[in-house]
C-alpha atoms as a PDB file:
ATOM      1  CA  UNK A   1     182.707  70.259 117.793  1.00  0.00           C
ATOM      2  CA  UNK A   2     180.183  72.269 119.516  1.00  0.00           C
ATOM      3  CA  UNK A   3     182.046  75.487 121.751  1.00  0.00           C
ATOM      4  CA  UNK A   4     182.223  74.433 125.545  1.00  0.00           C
ATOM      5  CA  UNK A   5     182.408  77.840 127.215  1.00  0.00           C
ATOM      6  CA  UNK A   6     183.797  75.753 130.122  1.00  0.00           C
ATOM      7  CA  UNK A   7     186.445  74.008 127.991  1.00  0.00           C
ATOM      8  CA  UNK A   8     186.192  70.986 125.092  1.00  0.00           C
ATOM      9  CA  UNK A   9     185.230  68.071 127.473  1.00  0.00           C
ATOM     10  CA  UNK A  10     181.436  66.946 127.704  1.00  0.00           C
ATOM     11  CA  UNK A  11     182.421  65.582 131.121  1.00  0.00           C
ATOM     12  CA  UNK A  12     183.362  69.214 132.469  1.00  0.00           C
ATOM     13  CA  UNK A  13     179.859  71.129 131.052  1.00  0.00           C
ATOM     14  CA  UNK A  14     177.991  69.296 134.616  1.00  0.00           C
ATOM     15  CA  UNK A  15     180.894  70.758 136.776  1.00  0.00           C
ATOM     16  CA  UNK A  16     180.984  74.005 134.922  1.00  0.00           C
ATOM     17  CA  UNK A  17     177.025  74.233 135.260  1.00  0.00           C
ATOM     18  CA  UNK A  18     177.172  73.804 138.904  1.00  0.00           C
ATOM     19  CA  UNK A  19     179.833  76.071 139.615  1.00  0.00           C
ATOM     20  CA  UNK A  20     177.472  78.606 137.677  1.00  0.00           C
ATOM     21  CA  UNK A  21     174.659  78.078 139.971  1.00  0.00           C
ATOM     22  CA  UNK A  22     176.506  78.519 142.922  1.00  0.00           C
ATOM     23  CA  UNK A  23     178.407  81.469 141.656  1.00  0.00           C
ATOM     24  CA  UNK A  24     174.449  82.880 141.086  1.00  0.00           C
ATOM     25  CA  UNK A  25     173.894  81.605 145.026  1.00  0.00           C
ATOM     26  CA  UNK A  26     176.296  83.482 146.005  1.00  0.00           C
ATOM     27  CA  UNK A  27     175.864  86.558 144.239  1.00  0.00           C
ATOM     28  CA  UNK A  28     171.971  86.573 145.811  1.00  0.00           C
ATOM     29  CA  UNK A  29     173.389  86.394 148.834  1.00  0.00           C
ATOM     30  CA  UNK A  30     176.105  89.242 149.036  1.00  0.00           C
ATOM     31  CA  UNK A  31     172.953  91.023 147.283  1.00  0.00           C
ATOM     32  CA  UNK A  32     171.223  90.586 150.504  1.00  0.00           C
ATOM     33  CA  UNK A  33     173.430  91.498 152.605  1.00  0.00           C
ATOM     34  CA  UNK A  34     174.686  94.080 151.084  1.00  0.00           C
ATOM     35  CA  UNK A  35     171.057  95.509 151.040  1.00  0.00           C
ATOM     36  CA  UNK A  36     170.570  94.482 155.249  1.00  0.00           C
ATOM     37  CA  UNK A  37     173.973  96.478 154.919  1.00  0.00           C
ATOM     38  CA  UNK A  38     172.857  99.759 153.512  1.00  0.00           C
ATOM     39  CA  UNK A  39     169.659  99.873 155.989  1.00  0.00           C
ATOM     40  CA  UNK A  40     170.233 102.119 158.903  1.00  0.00           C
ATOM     41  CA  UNK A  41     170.972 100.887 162.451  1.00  0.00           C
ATOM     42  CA  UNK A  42     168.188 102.665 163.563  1.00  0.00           C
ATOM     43  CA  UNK A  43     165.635 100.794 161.237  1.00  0.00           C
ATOM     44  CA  UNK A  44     166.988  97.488 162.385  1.00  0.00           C
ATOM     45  CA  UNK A  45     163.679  96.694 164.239  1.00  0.00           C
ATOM     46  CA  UNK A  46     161.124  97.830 161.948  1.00  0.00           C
ATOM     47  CA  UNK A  47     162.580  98.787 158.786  1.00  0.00           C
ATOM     48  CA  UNK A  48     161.148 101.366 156.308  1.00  0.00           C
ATOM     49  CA  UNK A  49     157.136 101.261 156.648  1.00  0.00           C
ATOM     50  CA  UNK A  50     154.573 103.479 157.692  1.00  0.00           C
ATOM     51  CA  UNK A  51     153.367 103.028 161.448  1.00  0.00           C
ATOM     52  CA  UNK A  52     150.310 101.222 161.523  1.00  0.00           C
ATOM     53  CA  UNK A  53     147.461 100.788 164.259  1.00  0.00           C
ATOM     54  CA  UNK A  54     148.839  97.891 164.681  1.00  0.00           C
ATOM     55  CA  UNK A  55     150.965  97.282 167.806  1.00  0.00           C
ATOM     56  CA  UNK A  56     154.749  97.060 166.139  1.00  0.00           C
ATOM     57  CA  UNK A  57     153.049  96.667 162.640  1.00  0.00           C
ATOM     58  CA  UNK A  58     154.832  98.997 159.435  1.00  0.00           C
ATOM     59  CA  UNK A  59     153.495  98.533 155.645  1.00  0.00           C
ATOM     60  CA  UNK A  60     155.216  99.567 152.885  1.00  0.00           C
ATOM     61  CA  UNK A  61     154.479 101.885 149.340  1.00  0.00           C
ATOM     62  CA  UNK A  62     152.772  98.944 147.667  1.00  0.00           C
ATOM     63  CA  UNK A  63     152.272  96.574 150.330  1.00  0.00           C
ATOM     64  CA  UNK A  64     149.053  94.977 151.581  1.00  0.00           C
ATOM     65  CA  UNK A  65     148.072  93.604 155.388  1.00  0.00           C
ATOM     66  CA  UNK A  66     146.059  91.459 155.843  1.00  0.00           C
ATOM     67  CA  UNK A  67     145.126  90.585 159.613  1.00  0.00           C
ATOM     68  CA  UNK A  68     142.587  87.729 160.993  1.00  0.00           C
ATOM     69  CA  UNK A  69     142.360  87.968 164.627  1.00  0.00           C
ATOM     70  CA  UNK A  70     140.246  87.264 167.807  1.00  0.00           C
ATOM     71  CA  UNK A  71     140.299  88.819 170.979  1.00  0.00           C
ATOM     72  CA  UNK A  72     138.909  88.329 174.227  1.00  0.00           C
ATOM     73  CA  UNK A  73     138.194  91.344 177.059  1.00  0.00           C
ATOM     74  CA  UNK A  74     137.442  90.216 180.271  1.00  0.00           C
ATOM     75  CA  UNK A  75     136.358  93.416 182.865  1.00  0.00           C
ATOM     76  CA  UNK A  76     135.278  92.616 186.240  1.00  0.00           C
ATOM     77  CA  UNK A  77     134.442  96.429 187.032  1.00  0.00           C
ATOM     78  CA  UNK A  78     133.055  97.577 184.168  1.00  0.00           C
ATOM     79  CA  UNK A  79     132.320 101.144 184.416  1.00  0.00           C
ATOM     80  CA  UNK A  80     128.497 101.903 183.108  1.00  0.00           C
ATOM     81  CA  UNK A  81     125.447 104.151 183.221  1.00  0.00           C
ATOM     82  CA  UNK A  82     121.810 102.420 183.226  1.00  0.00           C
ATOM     83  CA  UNK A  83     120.912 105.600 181.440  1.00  0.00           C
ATOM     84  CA  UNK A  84     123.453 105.397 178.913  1.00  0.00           C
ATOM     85  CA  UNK A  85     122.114 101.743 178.043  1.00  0.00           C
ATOM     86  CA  UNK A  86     118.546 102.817 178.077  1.00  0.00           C
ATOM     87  CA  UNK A  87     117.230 102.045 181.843  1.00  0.00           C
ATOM     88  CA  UNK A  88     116.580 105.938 183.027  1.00  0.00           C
ATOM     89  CA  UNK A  89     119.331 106.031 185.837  1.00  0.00           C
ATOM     90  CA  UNK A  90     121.758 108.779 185.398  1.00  0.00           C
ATOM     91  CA  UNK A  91     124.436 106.949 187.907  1.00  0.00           C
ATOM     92  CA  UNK A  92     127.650 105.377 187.623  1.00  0.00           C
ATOM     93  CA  UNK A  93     128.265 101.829 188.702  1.00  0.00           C
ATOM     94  CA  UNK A  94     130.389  98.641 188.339  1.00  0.00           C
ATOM     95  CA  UNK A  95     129.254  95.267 186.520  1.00  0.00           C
ATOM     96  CA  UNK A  96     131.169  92.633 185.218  1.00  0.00           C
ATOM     97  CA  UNK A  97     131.664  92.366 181.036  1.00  0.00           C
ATOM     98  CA  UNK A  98     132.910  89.917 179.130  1.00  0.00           C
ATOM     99  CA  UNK A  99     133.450  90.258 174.962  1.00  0.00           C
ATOM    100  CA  UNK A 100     134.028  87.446 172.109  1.00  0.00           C
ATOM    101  CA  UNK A 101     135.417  89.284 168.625  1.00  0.00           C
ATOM    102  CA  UNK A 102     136.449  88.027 165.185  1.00  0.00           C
ATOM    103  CA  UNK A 103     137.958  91.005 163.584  1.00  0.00           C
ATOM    104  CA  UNK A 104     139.557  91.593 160.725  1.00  0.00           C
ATOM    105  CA  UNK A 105     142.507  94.002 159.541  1.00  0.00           C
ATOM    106  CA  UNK A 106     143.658  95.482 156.257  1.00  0.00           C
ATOM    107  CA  UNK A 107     146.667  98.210 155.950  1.00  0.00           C
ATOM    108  CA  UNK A 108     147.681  99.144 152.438  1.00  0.00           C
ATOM    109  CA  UNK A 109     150.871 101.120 151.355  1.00  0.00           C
ATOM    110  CA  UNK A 110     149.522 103.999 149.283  1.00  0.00           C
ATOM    111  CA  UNK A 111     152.539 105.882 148.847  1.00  0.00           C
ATOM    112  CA  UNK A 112     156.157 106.386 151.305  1.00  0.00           C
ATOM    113  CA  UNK A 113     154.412 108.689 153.281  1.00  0.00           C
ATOM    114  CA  UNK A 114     150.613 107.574 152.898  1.00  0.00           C
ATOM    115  CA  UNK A 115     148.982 104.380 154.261  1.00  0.00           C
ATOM    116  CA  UNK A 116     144.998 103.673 154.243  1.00  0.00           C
ATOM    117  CA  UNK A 117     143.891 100.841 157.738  1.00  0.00           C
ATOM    118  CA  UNK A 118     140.310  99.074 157.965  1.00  0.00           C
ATOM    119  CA  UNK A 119     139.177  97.230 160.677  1.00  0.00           C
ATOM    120  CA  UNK A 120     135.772  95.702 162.256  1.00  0.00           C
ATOM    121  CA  UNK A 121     134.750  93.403 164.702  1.00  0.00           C
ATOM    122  CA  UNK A 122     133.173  90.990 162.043  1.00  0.00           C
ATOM    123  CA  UNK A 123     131.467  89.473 164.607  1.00  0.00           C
ATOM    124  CA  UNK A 124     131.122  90.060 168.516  1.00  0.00           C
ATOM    125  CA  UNK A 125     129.350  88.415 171.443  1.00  0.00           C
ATOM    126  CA  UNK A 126     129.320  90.625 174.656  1.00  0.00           C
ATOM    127  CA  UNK A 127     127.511  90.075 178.004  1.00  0.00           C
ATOM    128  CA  UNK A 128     126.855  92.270 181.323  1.00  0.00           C
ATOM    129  CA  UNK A 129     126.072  91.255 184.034  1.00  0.00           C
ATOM    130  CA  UNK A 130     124.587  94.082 186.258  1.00  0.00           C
ATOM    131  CA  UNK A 131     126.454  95.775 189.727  1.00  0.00           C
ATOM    132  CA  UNK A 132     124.181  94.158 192.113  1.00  0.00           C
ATOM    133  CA  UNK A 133     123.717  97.679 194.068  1.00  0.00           C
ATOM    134  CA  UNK A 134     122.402  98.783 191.191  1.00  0.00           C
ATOM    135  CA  UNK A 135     118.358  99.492 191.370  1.00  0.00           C
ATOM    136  CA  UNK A 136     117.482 100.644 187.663  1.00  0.00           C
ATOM    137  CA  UNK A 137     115.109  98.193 185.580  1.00  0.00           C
ATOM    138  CA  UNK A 138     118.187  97.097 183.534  1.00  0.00           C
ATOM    139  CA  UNK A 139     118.175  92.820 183.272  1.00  0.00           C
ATOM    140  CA  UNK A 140     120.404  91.105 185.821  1.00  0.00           C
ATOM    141  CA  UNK A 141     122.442  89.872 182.830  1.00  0.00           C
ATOM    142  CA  UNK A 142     122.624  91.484 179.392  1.00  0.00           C
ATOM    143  CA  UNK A 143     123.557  90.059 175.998  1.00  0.00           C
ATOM    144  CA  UNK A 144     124.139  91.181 172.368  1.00  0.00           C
ATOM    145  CA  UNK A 145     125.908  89.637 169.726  1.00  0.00           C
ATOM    146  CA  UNK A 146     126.690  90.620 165.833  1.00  0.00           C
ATOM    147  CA  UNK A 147     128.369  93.068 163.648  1.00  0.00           C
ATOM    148  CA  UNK A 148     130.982  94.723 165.827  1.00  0.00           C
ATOM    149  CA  UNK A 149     133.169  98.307 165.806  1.00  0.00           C
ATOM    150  CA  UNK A 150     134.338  99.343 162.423  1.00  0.00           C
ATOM    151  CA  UNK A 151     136.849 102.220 162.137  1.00  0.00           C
ATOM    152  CA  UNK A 152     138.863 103.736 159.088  1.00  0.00           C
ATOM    153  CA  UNK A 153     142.335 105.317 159.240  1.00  0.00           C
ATOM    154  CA  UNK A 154     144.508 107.097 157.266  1.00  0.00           C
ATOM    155  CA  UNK A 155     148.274 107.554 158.590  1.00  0.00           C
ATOM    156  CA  UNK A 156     150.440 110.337 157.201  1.00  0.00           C
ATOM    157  CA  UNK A 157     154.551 110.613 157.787  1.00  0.00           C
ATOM    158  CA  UNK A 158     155.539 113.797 157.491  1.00  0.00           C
ATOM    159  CA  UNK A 159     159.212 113.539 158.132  1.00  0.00           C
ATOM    160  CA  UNK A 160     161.091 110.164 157.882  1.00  0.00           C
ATOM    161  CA  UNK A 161     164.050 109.300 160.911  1.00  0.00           C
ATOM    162  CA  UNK A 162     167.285 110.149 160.509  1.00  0.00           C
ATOM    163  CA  UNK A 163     170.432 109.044 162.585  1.00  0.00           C
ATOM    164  CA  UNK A 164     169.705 112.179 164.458  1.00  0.00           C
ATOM    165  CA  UNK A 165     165.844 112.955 164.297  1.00  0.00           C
ATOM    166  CA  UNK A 166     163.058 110.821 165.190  1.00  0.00           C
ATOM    167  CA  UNK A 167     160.300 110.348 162.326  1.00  0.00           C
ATOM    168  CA  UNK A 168     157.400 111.800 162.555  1.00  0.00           C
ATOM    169  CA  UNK A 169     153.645 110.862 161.980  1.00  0.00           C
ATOM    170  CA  UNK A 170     150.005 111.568 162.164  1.00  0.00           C
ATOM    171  CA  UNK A 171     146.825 109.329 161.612  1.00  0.00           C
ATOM    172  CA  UNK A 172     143.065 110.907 161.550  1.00  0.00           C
ATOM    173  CA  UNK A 173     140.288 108.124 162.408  1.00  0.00           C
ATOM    174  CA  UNK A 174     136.780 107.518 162.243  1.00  0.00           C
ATOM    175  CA  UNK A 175     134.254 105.328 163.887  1.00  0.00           C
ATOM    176  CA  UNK A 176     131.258 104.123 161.864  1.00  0.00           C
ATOM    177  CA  UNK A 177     127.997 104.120 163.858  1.00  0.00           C
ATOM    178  CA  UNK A 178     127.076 100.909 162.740  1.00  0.00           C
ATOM    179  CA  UNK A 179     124.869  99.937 165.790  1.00  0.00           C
ATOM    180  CA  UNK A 180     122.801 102.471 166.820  1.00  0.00           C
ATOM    181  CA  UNK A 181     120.774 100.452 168.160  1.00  0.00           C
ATOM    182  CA  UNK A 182     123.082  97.990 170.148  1.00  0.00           C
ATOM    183  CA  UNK A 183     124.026  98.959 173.739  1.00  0.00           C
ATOM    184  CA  UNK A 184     126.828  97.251 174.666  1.00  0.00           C
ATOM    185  CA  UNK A 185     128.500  96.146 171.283  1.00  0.00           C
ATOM    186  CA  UNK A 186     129.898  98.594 168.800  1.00  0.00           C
ATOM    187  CA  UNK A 187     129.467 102.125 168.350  1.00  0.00           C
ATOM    188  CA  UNK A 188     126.259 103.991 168.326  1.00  0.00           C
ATOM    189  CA  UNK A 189     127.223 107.286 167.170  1.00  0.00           C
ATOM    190  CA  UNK A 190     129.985 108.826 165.002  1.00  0.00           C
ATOM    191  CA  UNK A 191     133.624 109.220 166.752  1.00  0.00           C
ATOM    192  CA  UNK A 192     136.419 110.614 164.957  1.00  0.00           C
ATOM    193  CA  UNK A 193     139.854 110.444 166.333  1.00  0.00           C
ATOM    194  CA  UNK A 194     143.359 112.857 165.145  1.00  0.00           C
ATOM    195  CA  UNK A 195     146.736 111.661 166.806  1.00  0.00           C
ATOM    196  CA  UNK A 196     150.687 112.092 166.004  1.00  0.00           C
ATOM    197  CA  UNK A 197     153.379 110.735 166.622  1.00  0.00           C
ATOM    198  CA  UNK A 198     157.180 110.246 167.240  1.00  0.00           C
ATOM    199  CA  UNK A 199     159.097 107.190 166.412  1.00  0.00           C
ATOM    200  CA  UNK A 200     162.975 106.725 167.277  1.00  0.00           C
ATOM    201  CA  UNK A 201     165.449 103.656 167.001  1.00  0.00           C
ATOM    202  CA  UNK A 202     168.193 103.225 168.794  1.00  0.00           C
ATOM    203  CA  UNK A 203     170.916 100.077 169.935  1.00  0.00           C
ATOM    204  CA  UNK A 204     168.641  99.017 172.352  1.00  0.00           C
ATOM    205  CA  UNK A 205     165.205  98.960 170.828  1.00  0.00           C
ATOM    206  CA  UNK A 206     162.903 101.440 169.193  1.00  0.00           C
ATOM    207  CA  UNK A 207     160.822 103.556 171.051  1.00  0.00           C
ATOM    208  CA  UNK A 208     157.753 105.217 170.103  1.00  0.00           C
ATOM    209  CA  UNK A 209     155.361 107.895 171.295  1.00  0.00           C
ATOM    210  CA  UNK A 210     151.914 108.841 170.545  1.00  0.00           C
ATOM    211  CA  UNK A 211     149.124 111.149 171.888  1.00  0.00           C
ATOM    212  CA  UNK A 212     145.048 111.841 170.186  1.00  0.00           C
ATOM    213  CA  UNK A 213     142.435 114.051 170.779  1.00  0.00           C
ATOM    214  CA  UNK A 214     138.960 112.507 169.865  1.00  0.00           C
ATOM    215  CA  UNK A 215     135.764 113.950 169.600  1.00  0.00           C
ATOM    216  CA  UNK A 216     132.638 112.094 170.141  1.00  0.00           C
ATOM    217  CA  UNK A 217     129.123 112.775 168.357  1.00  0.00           C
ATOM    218  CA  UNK A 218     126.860 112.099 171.159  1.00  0.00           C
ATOM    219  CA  UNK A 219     129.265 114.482 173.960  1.00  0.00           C
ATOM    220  CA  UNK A 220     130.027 116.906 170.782  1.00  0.00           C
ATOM    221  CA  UNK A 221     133.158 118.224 172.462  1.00  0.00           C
ATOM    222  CA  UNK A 222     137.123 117.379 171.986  1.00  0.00           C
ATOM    223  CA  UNK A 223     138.662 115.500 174.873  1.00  0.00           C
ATOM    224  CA  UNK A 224     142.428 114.175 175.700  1.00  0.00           C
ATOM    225  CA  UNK A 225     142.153 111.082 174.397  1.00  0.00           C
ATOM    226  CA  UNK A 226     144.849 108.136 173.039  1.00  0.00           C
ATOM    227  CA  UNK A 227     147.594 107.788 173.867  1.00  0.00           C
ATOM    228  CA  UNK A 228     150.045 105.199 174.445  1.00  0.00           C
ATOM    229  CA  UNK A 229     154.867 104.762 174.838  1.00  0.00           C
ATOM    230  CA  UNK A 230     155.702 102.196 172.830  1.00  0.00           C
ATOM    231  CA  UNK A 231     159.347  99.307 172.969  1.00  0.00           C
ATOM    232  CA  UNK A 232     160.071  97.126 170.101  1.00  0.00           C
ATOM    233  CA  UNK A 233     163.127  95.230 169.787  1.00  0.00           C
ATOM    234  CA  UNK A 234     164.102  92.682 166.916  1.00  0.00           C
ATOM    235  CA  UNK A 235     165.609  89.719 168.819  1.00  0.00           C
ATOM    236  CA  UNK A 236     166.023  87.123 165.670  1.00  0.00           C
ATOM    237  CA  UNK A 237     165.211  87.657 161.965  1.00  0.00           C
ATOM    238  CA  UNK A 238     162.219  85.038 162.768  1.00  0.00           C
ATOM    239  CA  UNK A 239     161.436  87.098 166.252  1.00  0.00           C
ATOM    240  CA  UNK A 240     160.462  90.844 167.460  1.00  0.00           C
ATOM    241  CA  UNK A 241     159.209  91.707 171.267  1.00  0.00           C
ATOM    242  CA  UNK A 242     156.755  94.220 171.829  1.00  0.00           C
ATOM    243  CA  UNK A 243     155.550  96.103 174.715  1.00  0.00           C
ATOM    244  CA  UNK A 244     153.680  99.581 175.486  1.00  0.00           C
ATOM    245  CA  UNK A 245     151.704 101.451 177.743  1.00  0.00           C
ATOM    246  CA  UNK A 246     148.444 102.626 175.791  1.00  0.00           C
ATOM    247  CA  UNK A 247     145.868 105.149 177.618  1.00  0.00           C
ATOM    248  CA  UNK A 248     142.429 106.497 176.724  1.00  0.00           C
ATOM    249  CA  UNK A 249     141.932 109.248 179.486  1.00  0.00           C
ATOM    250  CA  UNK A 250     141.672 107.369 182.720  1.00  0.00           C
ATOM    251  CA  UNK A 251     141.895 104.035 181.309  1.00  0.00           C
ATOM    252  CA  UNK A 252     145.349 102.539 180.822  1.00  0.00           C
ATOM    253  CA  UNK A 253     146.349  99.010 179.694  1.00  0.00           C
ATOM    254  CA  UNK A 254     149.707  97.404 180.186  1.00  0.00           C
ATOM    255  CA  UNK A 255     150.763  95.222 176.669  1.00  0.00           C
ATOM    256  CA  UNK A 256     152.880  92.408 176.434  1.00  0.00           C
ATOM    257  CA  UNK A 257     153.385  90.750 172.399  1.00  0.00           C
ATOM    258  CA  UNK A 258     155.708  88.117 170.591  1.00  0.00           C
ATOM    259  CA  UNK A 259     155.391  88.393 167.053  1.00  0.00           C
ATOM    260  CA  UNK A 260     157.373  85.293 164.750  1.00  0.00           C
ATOM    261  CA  UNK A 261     157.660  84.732 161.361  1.00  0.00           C
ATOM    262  CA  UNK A 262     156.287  81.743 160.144  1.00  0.00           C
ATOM    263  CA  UNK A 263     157.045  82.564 156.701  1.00  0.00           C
ATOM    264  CA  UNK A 264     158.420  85.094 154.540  1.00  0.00           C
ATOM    265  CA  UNK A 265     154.996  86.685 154.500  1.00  0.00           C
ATOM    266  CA  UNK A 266     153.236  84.736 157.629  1.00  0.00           C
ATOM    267  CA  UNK A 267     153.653  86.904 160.768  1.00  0.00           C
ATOM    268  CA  UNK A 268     151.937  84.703 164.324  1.00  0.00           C
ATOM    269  CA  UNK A 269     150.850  87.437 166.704  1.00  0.00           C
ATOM    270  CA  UNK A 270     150.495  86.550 170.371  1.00  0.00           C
ATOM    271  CA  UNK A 271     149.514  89.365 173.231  1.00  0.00           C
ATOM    272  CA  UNK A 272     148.012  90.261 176.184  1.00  0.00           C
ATOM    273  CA  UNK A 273     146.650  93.809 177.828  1.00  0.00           C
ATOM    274  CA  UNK A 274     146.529  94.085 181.094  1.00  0.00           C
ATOM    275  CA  UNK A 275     144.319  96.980 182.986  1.00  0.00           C
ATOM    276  CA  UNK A 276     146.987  99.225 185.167  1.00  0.00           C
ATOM    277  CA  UNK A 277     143.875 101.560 186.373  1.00  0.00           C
ATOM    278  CA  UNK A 278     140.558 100.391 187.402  1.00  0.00           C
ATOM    279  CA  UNK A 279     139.058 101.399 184.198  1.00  0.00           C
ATOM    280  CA  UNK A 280     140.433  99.492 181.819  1.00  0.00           C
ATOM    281  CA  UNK A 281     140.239  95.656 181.352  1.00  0.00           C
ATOM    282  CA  UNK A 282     141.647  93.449 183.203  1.00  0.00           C
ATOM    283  CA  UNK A 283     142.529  90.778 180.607  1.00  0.00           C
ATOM    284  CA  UNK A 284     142.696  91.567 177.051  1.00  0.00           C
ATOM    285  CA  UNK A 285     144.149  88.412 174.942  1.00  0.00           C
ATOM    286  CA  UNK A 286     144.647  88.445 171.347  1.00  0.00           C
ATOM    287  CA  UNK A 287     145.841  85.847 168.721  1.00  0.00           C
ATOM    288  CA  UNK A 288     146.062  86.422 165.155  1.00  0.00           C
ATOM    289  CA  UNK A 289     147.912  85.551 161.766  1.00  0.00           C
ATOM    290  CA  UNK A 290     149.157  88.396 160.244  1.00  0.00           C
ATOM    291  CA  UNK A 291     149.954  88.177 155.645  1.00  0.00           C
ATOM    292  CA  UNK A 292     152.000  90.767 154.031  1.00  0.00           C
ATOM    293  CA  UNK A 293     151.257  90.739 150.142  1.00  0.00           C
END
């Protein structure tokens, strides 16, 4: 007779195998927890990533983003100078603007402290139409469509949280002049943008805080630029909420998101800007499908 490590009978070896597997269930599972147990309270919402662009988005050493989205900016004072786009008249005024984009994200975990971003506009479709006090040659209504902005980042943490001190980050960006030629889609000369930042979590939510200087080929000086305080709160293990107040000098947007897990990898993100100061846009919605790898 064969050895039964679950005792002589044939009939038993089925019982015995089952009580293995869920003896291995259940070890996987106080292996989980035990891990959700060992995380810090104050990485409850986000857990252990880098900071990303990304509004409430973290990646990981090893871990790749990958991030379809489309977004739609609606402003119905848009803020321009006909000399700017080309039509001689060195003289603010206020049209109405209105921008299609596909766009396209990648984030990838280099190391604990280093993580590498891409994005463009993979394709745009913009239209102004002209403030009607406005007596330059510049068309009543003026369209451009195509290859969009494209900007590279790369996002340094120089001091990871503690139960006591907030982490600590900084991100350097550039701006690829792409579309020199375009006027109202894109960016027609080199930018480059350096930030930092401050991220703390606490019972109530995680709060972060982030400010940029940028300097701009075409005005060749460094102005106050980004900068943005930041909420997000896990709700569920399938939900987080996210909102923020982001500025870029005088412009400042109001932002409202839902993010849910489809998947273990599939993230749906859902938001909305909306323009506090005259500025900004008045309606900026954005859906997208966001893959960790």
């Amino acid at each position: 007779m064969l050895f039964d490590p679950c005792g002589v009978s044939k009939v038993r070896l089925s019982a015995c195998n089952g009580a293995l597997v869920a003896l291995a269930s259940a070890a996987i599972t106080l292996s989980s927890v035990a891990h959700a147990q060992r995380r810090a309270p104050y990485l409850a919402d986000r857990g252990t990533g880098i900071a990303t662009s990304m509004f409430g988005e973290y990646v990981r050493k090893g871990e790749l983003l990958v991030y379809p989205f489309y977004e739609f900016t609606l402003f119905n004072q848009f803020e321009y100078k006909p000399a700017e786009l080309g039509f001689g008249l060195d003289q603010d005024f206020r049209g109405t603007f209105r921008e299609h984009e596909a766009n396209f994200f990648l984030a990838y975990g280099v190391s604990d402290r280093i993580a590498l971003e891409l994005e463009s506009a993979l394709f745009a479709t913009a239209r102004l139409r002209k403030d009607p006090s406005d007596p330059s040659a510049l068309p009543a209504e003026l369209n451009e469509s195509g290859f969009g902005d494209t900007q590279a980042e790369i996002r340094y943490r120089f001091a990871h949280e503690t139960g006591t001190r907030p982490e600590l980050f900084s991100y350097l960006e550039v701006d690829f002049p792409f579309q020199r030629h375009r006027r109202i889609i894109g960016t027609q000369t080199w930018a480059y943008k350096l930030g930092a930042g401050a991220i703390k979590g606490f019972s109530f939510g995680t709060l972060t805080a982030r400010v940029a200087g940028e300097y701009d080929e075409a005005d060749k000086r460094v102005v106050f630029g980004e900068y943005a305080l930041e909420y997000l709160k896990r709700l569920s293990p399938r939900f987080r909420f996210y909102t923020g107040v982001e500025g870029d000098q005088d412009e400042v947007e109001w932002i409202v998101e839902g993010q849910y897990w489809l998947g273990q990898r599939v993230q749906l993100k859902l938001n909305s800007a909306f323009g506090v100061t005259s500025k900004a846009p008045d309606f900026a919605p954005e859906i997208g499908v966001m893959l960790h790898f």
